[in-house]
Protein backbone atom coordinates (compact mmCIF):
# COMPACT_ATOMS: atom_id res chain seq x y z
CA UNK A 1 29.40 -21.07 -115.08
CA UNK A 2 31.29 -19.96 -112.43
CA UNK A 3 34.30 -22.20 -112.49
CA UNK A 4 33.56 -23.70 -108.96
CA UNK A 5 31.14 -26.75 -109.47
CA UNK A 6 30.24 -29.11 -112.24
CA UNK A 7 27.18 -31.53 -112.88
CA UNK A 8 27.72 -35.22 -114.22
CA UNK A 9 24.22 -36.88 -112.99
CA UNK A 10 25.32 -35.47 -109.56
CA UNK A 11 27.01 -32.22 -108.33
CA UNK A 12 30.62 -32.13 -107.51
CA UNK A 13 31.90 -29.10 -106.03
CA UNK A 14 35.79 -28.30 -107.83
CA UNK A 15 37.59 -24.78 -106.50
CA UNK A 16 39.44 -23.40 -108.81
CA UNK A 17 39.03 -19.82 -107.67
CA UNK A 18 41.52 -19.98 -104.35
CA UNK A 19 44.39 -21.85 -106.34
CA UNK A 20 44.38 -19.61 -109.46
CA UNK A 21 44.86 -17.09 -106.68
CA UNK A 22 47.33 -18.77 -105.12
CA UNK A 23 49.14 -18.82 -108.58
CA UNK A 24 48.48 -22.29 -110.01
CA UNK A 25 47.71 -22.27 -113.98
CA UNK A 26 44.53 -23.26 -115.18
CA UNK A 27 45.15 -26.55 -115.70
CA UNK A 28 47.33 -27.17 -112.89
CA UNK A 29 44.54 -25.52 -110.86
CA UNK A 30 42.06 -27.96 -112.25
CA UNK A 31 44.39 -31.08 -111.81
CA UNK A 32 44.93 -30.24 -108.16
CA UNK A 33 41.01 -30.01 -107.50
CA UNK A 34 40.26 -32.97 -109.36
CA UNK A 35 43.09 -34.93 -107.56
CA UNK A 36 42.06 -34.07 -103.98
CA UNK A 37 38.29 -35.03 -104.99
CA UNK A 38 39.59 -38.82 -105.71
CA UNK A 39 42.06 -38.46 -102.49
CA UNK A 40 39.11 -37.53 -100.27
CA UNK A 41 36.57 -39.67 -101.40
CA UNK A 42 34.18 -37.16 -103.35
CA UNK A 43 35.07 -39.23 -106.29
CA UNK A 44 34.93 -42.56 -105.91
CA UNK A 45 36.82 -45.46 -107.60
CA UNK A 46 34.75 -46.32 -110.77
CA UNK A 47 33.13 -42.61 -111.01
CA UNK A 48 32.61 -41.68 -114.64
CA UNK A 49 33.70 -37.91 -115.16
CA UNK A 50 32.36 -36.12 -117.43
CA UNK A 51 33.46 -36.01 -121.42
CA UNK A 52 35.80 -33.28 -121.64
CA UNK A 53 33.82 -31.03 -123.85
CA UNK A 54 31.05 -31.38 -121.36
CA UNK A 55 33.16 -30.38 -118.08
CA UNK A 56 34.53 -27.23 -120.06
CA UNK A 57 31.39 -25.89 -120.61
CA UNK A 58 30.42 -26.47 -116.95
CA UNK A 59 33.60 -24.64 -115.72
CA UNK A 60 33.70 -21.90 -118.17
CA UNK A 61 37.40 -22.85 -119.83
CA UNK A 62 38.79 -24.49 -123.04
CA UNK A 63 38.16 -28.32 -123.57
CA UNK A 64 41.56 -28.61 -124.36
CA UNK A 65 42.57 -27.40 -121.07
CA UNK A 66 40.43 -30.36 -119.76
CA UNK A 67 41.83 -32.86 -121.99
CA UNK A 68 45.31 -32.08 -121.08
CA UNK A 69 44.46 -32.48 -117.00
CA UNK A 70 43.21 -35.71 -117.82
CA UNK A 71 45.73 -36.89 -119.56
CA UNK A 72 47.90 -35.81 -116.56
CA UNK A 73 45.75 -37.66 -114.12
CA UNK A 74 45.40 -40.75 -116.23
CA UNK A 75 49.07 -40.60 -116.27
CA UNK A 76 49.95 -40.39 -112.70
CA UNK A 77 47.23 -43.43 -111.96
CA UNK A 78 44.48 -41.58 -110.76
CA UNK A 79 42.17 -41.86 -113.72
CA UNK A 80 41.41 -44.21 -116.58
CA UNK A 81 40.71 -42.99 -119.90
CA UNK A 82 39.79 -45.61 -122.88
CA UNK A 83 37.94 -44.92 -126.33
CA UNK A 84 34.99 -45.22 -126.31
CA UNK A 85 34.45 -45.66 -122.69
CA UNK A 86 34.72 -42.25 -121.46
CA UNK A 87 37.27 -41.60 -118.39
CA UNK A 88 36.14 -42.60 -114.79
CA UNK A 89 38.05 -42.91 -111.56
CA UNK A 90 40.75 -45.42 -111.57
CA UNK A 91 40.24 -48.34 -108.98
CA UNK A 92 43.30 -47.82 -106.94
CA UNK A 93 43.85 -48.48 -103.19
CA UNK A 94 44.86 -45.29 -101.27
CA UNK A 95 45.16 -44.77 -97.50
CA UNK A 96 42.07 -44.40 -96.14
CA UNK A 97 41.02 -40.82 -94.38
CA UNK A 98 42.66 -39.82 -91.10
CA UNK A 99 39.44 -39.74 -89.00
CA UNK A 100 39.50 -38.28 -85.01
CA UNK A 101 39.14 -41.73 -82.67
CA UNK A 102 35.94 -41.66 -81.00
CA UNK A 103 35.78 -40.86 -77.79
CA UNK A 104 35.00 -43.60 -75.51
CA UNK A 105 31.56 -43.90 -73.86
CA UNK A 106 30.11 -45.84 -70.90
CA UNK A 107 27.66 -47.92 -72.58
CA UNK A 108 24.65 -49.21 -70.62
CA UNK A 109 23.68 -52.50 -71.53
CA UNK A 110 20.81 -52.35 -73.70
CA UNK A 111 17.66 -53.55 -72.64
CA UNK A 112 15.77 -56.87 -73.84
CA UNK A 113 12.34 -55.84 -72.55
CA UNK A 114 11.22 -51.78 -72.53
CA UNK A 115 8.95 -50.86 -69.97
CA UNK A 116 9.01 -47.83 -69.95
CA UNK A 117 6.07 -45.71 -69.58
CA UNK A 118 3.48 -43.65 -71.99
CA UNK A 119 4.62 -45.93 -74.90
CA UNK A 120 2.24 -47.85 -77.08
CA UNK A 121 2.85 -50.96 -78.91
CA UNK A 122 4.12 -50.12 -82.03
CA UNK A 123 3.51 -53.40 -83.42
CA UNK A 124 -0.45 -52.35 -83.43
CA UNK A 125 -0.09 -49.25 -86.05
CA UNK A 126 -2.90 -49.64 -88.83
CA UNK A 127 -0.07 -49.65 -91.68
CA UNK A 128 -2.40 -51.09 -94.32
CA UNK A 129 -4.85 -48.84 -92.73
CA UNK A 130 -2.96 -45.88 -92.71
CA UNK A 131 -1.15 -46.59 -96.68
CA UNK A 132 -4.87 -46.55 -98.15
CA UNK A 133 -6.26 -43.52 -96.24
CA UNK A 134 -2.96 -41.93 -97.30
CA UNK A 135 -3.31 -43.01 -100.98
CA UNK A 136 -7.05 -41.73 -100.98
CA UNK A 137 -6.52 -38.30 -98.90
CA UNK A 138 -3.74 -37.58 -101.65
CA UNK A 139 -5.93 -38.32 -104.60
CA UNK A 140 -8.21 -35.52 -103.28
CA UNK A 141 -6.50 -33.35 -101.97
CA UNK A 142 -6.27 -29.74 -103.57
CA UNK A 143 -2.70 -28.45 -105.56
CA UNK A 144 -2.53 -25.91 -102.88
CA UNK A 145 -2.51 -28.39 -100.07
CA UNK A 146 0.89 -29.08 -100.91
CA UNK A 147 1.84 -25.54 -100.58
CA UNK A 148 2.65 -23.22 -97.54
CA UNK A 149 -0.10 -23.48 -95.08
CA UNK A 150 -1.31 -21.54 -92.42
CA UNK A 151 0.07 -22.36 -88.92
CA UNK A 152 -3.47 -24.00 -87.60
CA UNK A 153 -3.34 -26.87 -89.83
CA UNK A 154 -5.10 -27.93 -92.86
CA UNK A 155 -8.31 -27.34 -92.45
CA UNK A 156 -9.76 -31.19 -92.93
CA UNK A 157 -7.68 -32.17 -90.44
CA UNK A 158 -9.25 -29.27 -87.76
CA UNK A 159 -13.15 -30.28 -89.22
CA UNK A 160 -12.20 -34.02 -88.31
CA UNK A 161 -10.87 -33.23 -84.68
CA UNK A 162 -13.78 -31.08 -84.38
CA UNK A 163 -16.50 -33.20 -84.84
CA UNK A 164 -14.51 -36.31 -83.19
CA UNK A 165 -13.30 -34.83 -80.35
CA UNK A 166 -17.30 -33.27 -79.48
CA UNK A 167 -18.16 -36.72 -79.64
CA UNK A 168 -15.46 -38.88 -77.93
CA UNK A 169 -14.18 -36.27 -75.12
CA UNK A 170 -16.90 -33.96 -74.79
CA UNK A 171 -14.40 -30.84 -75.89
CA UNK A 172 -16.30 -27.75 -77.46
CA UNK A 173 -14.49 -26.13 -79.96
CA UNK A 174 -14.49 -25.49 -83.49
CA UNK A 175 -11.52 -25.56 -86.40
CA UNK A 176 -10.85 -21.93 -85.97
CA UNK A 177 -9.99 -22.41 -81.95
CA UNK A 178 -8.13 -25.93 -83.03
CA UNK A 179 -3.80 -25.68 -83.23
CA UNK A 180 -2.24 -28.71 -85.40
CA UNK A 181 1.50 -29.16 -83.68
CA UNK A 182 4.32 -31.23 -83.69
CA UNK A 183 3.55 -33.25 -80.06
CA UNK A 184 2.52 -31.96 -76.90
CA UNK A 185 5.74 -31.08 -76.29
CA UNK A 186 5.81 -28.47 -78.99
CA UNK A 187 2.19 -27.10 -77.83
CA UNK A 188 3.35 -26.90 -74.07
CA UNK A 189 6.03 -24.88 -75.15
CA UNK A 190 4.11 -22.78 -77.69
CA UNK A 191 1.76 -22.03 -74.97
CA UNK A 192 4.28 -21.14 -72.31
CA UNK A 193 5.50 -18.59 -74.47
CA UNK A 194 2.43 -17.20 -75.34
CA UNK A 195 1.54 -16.99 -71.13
CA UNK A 196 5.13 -15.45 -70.67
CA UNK A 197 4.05 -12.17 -73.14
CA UNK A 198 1.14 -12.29 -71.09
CA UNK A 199 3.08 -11.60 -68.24
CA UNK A 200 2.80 -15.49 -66.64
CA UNK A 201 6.03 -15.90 -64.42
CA UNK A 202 4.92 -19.31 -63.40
CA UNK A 203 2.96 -22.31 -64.13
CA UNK A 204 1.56 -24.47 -61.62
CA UNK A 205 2.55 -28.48 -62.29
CA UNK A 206 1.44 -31.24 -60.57
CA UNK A 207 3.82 -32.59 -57.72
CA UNK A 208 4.89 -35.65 -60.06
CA UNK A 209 4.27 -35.55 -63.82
CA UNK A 210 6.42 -35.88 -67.42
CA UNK A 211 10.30 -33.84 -66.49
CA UNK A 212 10.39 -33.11 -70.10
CA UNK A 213 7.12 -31.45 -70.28
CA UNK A 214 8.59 -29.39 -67.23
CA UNK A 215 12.30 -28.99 -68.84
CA UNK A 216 10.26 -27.66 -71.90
CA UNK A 217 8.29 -24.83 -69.38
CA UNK A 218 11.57 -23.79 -68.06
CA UNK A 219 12.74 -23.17 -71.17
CA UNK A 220 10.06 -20.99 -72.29
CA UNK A 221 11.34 -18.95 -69.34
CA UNK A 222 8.47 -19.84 -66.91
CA UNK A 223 9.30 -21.62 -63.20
CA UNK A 224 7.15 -24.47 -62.00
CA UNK A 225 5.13 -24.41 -58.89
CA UNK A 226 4.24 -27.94 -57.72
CA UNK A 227 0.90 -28.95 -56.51
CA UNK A 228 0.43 -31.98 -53.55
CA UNK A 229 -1.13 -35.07 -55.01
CA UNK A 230 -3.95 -37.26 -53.58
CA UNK A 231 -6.00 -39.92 -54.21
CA UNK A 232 -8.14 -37.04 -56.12
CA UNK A 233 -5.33 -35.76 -57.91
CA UNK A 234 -4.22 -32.49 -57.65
CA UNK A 235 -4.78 -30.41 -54.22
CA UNK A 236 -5.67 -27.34 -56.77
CA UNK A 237 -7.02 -25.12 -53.57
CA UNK A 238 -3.25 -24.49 -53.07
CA UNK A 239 -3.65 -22.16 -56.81
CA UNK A 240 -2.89 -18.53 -56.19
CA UNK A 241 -2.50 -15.53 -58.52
CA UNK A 242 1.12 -15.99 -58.58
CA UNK A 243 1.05 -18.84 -60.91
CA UNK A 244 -0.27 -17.93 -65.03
CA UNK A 245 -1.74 -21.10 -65.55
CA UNK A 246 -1.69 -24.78 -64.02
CA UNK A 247 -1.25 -27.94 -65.61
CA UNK A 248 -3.27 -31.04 -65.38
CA UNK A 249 -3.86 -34.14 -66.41
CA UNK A 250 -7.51 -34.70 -65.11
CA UNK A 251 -8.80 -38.17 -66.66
CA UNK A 252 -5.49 -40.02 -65.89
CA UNK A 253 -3.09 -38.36 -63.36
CA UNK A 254 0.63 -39.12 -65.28
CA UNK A 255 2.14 -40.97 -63.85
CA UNK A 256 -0.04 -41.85 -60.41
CA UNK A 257 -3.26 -42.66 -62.14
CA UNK A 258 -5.76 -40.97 -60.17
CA UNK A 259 -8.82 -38.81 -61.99
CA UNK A 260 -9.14 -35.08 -60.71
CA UNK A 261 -12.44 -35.21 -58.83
CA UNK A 262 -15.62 -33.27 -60.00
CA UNK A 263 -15.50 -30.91 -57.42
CA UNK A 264 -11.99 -30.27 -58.12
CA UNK A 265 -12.03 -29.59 -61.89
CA UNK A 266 -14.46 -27.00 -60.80
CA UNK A 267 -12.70 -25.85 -58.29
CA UNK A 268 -9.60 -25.29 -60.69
CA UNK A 269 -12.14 -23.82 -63.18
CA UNK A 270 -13.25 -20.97 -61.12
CA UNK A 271 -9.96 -20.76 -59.80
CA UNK A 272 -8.87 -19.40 -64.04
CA UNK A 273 -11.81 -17.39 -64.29
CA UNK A 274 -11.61 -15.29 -60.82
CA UNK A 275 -7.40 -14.69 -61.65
CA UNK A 276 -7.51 -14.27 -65.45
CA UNK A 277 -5.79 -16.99 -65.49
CA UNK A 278 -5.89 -20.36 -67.43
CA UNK A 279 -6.26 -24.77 -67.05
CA UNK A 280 -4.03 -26.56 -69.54
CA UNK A 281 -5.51 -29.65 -69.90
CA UNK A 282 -3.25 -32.77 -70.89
CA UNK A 283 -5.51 -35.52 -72.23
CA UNK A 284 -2.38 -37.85 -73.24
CA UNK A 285 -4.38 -40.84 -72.82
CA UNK A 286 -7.85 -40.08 -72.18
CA UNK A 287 -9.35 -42.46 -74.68
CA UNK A 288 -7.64 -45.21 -73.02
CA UNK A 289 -10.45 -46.39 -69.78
CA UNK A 290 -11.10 -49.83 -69.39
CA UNK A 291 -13.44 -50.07 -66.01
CA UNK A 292 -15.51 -47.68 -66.70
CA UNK A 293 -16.45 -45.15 -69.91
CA UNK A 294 -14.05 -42.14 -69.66
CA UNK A 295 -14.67 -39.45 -68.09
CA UNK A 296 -15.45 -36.72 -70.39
CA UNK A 297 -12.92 -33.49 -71.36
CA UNK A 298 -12.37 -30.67 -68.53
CA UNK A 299 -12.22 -28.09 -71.33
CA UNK A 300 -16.27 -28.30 -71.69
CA UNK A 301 -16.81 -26.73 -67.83
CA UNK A 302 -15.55 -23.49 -69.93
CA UNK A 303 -13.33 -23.67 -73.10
CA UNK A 304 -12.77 -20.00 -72.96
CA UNK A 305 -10.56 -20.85 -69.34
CA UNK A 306 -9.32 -24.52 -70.42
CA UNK A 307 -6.67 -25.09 -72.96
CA UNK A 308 -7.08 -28.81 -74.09
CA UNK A 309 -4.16 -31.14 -75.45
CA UNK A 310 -4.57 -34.07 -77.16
CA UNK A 311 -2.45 -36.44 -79.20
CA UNK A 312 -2.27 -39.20 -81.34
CA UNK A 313 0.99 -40.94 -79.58
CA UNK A 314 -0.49 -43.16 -77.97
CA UNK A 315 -3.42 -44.00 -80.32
CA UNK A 316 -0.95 -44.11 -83.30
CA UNK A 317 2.43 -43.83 -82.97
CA UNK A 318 4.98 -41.04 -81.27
CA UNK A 319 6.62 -40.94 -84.42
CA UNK A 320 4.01 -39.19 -86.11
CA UNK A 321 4.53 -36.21 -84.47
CA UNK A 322 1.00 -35.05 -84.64
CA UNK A 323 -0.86 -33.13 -81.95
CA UNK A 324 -3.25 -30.46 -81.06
CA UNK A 325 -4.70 -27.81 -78.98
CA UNK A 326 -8.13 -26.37 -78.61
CA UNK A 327 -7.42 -22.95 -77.74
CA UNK A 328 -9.29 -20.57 -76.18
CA UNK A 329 -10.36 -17.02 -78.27
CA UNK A 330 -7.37 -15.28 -76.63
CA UNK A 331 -4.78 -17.26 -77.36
CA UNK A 332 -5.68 -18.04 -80.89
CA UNK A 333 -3.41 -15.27 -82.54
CA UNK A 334 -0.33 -15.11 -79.96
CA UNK A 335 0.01 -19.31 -79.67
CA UNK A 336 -0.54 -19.09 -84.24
CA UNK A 337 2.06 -16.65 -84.46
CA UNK A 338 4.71 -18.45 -82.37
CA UNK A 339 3.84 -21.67 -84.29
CA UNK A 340 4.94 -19.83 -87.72
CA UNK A 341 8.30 -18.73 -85.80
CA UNK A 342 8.88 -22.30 -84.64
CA UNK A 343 8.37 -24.20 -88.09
CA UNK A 344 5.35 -21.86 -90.27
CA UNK A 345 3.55 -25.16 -90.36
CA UNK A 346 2.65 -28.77 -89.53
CA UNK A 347 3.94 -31.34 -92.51
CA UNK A 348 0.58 -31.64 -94.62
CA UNK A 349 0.24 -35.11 -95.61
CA UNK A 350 0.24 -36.84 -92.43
CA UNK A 351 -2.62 -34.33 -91.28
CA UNK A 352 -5.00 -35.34 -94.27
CA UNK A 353 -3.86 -38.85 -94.16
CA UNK A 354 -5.13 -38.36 -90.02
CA UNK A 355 -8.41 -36.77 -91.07
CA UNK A 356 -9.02 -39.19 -93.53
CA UNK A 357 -8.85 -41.69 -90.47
CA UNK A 358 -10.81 -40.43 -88.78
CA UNK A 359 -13.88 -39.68 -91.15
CA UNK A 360 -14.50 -42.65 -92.49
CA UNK A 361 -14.29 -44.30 -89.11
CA UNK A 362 -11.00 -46.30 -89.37
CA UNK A 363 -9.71 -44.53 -86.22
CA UNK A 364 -12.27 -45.49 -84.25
CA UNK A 365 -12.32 -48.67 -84.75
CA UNK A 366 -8.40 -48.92 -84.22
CA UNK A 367 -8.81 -46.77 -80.76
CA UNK A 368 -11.39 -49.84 -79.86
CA UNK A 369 -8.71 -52.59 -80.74
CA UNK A 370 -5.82 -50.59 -79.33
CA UNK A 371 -8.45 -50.38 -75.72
CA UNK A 372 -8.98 -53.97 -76.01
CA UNK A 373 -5.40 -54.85 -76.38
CA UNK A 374 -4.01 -52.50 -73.38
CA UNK A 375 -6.55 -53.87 -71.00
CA UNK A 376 -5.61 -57.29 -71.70
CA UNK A 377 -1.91 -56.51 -70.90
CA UNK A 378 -3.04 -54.30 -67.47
CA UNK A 379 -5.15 -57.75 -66.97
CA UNK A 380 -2.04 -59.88 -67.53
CA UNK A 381 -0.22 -57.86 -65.16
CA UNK A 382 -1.82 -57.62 -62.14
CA UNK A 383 -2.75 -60.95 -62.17
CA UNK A 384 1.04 -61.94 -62.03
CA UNK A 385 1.45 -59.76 -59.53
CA UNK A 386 -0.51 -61.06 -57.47
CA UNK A 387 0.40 -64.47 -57.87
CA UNK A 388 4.40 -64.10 -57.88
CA UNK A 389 5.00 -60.79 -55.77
CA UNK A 390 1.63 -60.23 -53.84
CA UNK A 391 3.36 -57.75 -51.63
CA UNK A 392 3.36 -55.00 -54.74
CA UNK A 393 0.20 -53.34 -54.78
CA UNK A 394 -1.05 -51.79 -58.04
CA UNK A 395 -2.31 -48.08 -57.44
CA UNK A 396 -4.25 -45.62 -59.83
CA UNK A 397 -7.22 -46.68 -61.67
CA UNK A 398 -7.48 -49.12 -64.50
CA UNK A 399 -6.48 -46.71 -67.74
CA UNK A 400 -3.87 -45.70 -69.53
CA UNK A 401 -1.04 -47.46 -71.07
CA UNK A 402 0.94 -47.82 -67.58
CA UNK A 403 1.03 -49.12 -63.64
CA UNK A 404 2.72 -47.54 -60.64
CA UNK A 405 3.91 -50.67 -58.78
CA UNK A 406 3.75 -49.10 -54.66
CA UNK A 407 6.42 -51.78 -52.84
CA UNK A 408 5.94 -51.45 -49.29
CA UNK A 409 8.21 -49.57 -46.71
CA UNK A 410 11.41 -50.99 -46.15
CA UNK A 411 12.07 -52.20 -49.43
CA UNK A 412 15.15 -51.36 -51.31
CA UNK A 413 15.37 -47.54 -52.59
CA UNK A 414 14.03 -46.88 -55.81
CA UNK A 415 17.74 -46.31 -57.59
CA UNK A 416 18.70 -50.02 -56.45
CA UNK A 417 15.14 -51.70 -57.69
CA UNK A 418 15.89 -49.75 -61.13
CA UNK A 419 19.33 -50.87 -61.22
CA UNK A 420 18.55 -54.51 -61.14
CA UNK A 421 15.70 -54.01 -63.26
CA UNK A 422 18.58 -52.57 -65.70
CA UNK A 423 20.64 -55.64 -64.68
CA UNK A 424 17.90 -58.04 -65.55
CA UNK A 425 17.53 -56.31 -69.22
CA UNK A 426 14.55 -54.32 -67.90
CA UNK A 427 14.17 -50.60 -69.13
CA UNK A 428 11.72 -49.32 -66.31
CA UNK A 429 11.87 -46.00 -63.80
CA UNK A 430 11.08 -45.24 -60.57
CA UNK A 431 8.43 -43.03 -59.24
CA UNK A 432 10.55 -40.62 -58.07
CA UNK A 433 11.90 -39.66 -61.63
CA UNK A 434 8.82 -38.01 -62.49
CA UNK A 435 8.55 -35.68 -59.83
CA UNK A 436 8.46 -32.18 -60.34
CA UNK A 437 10.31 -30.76 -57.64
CA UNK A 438 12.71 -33.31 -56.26
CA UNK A 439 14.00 -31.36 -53.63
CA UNK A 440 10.78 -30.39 -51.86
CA UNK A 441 9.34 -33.43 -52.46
CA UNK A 442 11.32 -34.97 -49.83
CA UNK A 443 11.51 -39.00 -49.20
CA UNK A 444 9.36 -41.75 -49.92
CA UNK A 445 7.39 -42.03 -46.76
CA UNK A 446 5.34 -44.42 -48.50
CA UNK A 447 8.01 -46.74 -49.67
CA UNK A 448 9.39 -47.00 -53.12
CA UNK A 449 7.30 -47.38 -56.57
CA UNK A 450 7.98 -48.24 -59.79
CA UNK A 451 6.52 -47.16 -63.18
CA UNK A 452 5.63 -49.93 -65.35
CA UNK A 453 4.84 -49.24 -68.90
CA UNK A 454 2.85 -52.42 -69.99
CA UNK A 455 1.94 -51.46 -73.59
CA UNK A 456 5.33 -51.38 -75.19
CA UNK A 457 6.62 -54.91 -75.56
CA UNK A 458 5.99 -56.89 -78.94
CA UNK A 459 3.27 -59.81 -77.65
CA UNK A 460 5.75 -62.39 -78.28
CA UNK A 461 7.90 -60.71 -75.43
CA UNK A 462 5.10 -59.66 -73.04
CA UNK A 463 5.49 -63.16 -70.76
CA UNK A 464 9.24 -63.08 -70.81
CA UNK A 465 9.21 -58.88 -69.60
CA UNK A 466 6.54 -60.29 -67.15
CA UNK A 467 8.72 -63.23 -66.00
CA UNK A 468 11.42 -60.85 -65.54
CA UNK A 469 9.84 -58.35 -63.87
CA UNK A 470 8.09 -60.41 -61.20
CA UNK A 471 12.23 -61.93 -60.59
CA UNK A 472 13.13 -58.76 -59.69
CA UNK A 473 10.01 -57.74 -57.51
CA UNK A 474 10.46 -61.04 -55.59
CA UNK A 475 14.09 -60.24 -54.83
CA UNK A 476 13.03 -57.21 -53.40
């Protein structure tokens, strides 16, 4: 071997090399390393070392040599050696490491209730669902599924999509046009960069949305252009060829709640088509409709002009990491090729374990639960609203797996209804966090609002994080 590292069940890493050249004998060499790996902690009280025939072999030098530096080290207390027993670490107190003190940190207290929003109960995930779609998608699955992958995704997982999201959303696409990623996150990003070779110097956002999805933009080294809101979503007649593409959530503004009108999606449509340019559609929660049935995809007015984004964390769980895009012909090849610089490939098994879901119908039938379950909470909430702190209205239409709360002018400021919020061991945020551009955006004319993720709590805790909320909403 080459005298640095040795094996006994587990690898332990002994340097030899720099004290031999610093003029140590071989066994004085081998006595030092072995003494600092006790003194540090590599080798624990009660280790069992290796016989010495065994460690000579390892390190390339006589077993004598070895039997010698234990017989030093047994010695001097930092081994024991009995027949028959082999020789392990003696169980000896030493001063612990010298460790850096941590630096102190302002702690926030943490939170008894979390509603925050655009995060699902976790409590609801199909675990006994998910274990036996996993166990059967792995029983089928093909040797090279396991291996390296192309950076669209297994292939069962892109059929599955395919024929789901046709039939649920109304999207038009096919598994070659389909991108498995890591989140939307990842995708936004993916596509950003893509635009940017393009020669996109901007995309246009709408006026509030998610500030990570807009740190993410900047970071692919595009600016954001923010678009007025309405009670028909985005004002997308303010488009112009500057920006490369605009972002939208159409079936469920984030975080106002209001749809992008008919004539408006159109509008936005032949808006990509006259520029060159392109609609990335964010359909975080467009499963999720409980007045009405949802309205269908954008990306079917022209799926050659509309990029569409779906994702399974709020269906499933964030945790998953599993997303995808339906891309247009053009940006199948640049968006693939900066997937396999960002990680070659989406893990494998959760993707068949997903398609496996969703063909034999399991995922539909948890969507249907999860729908049930969120409209009961939006239920529960409004209605103590309006019986404990009737002067909140609830804005945005009945969807999703949140609330904006509008108080009315000449309540408290946003910061101070968040900070007793915090102070009542709520873990909400205010409307103005989400909006793109802060600055321009200017005051809240309209009074403050709140975001109110409803979905999160276990359903144990939902009436206390109700109770709690409505104490601070009275106070204001």
């Amino acid at each position: 071997m080459n005298g640095s590292w040795t094996s006994f069940g587990g690898d332990l890493h002994l340097d030899l090399t720099e004290r031999r050249a610093a003029g140590a004998g071989l066994r004085a060499a081998l006595e030092d390393a072995l003494r600092e790996a006790v003194q540090d902690g590599r080798l624990a009280p009660g280790t069992r070392l290796p016989s010495s025939r065994a460690l000579g072999e390892d390190l390339g030098i006589a077993r004598n040599t070895v039997v010698e530096a234990y017989g030093q080290l047994t010695a001097e207390g930092w081994l024991d050696s009995r027949q028959g027993s082999g020789t392990t670490v003696a169980r000896r107190s030493a001063p612990p490491p010298a460790v850096r003190p941590a630096r102190p940190r302002p702690r926030r207290p943490a939170a008894r209730h979390d509603l925050m929003s655009g995060r699902p109960d976790l409590s609801l995930f199909p675990r006994t669902a998910w274990l036996a779609a996993a166990r059967r998608a792995l029983a089928t699955a093909p040797h090279e599924a396991l291996g390296y992958g192309g950076p669209l995704g297994r292939i069962e997982l892109r059929e599955a999509l395919t024929h789901y999201l046709a039939r649920v959303r109304g999207v038009r696409t096919d598994p070659d046009h389909l991108l498995v990623c890591g989140g939307v996150q990842q995708g936004l990003g993916l596509l950003c960069a893509a635009l940017r070779e393009r020669g996109a110097r901007s995309l246009a956002v709408e006026a509030y949305g998610l500030p990570p999805q807009h740190a993410v933009v900047r970071a692919a080294g595009l600016s954001t252009v923010a678009l007025p809101l309405d009670r028909e979503g985005a004002l997308v007649d303010r488009l112009d060829a500057r920006s490369g593409a605009v972002l939208l959530t159409p079936a469920h503004q984030y975080p106002t709640g209001a749809p992008l009108s008919a004539d408006r999606r159109a509008a936005a449509v032949r808006w990509a088509r006259e520029q060159d340019r392109y609609v990335v559609e964010d359909d975080y929660d467009g499963e999720f409709r409980y007045d009405r049935q949802p309205l269908g995809a954008m990306q079917a007015l022209d799926p050659e002009r509309v990029v569409y984004a779906g994702t399974a964390a709020k269906s499933l769980a964030p945790g998953l990491r599993l997303a995808w895009l339906a891309l247009p012909d053009a940006l199948v090849e640049p968006v693939a090729r900066l997937k396999v610089l960002a990680d070659t490939m989406s893990p494998v098994l959760d993707q068949l374990t997903l398609a496996e879901l969703i063909t034999s119908g399991t995922y539909d039938r948890h969507v249907r639960r999860c729908r049930l379950h969120y409209r009961r909470r939006r239920d529960r909430l409004v209605a103590a609203l309006a019986e404990h702190a009737p002067h909140v209205r609830v804005t945005g239409i009945a969807a999703g797996l949140h609330a904006v709360l509008q108080l009315p002018p000449g309540s408290p400021p946003e910061a101070e209804l968040v900070a007793r919020a915090q102070a009542a061991g709520l873990a909400l945020s205010g409307l103005g966090w989400h909006r793109a551009d802060r600055e321009a955006a200017g005051g809240e004319e309209a009074g403050p609002a709140l975001v109110i993720g409803y979905a999160s709590p276990p359903e144990h805790a939902f009436p206390a994080a109700l109770e709690a909320l409505c104490g601070v909403l009275r106070a204001s």
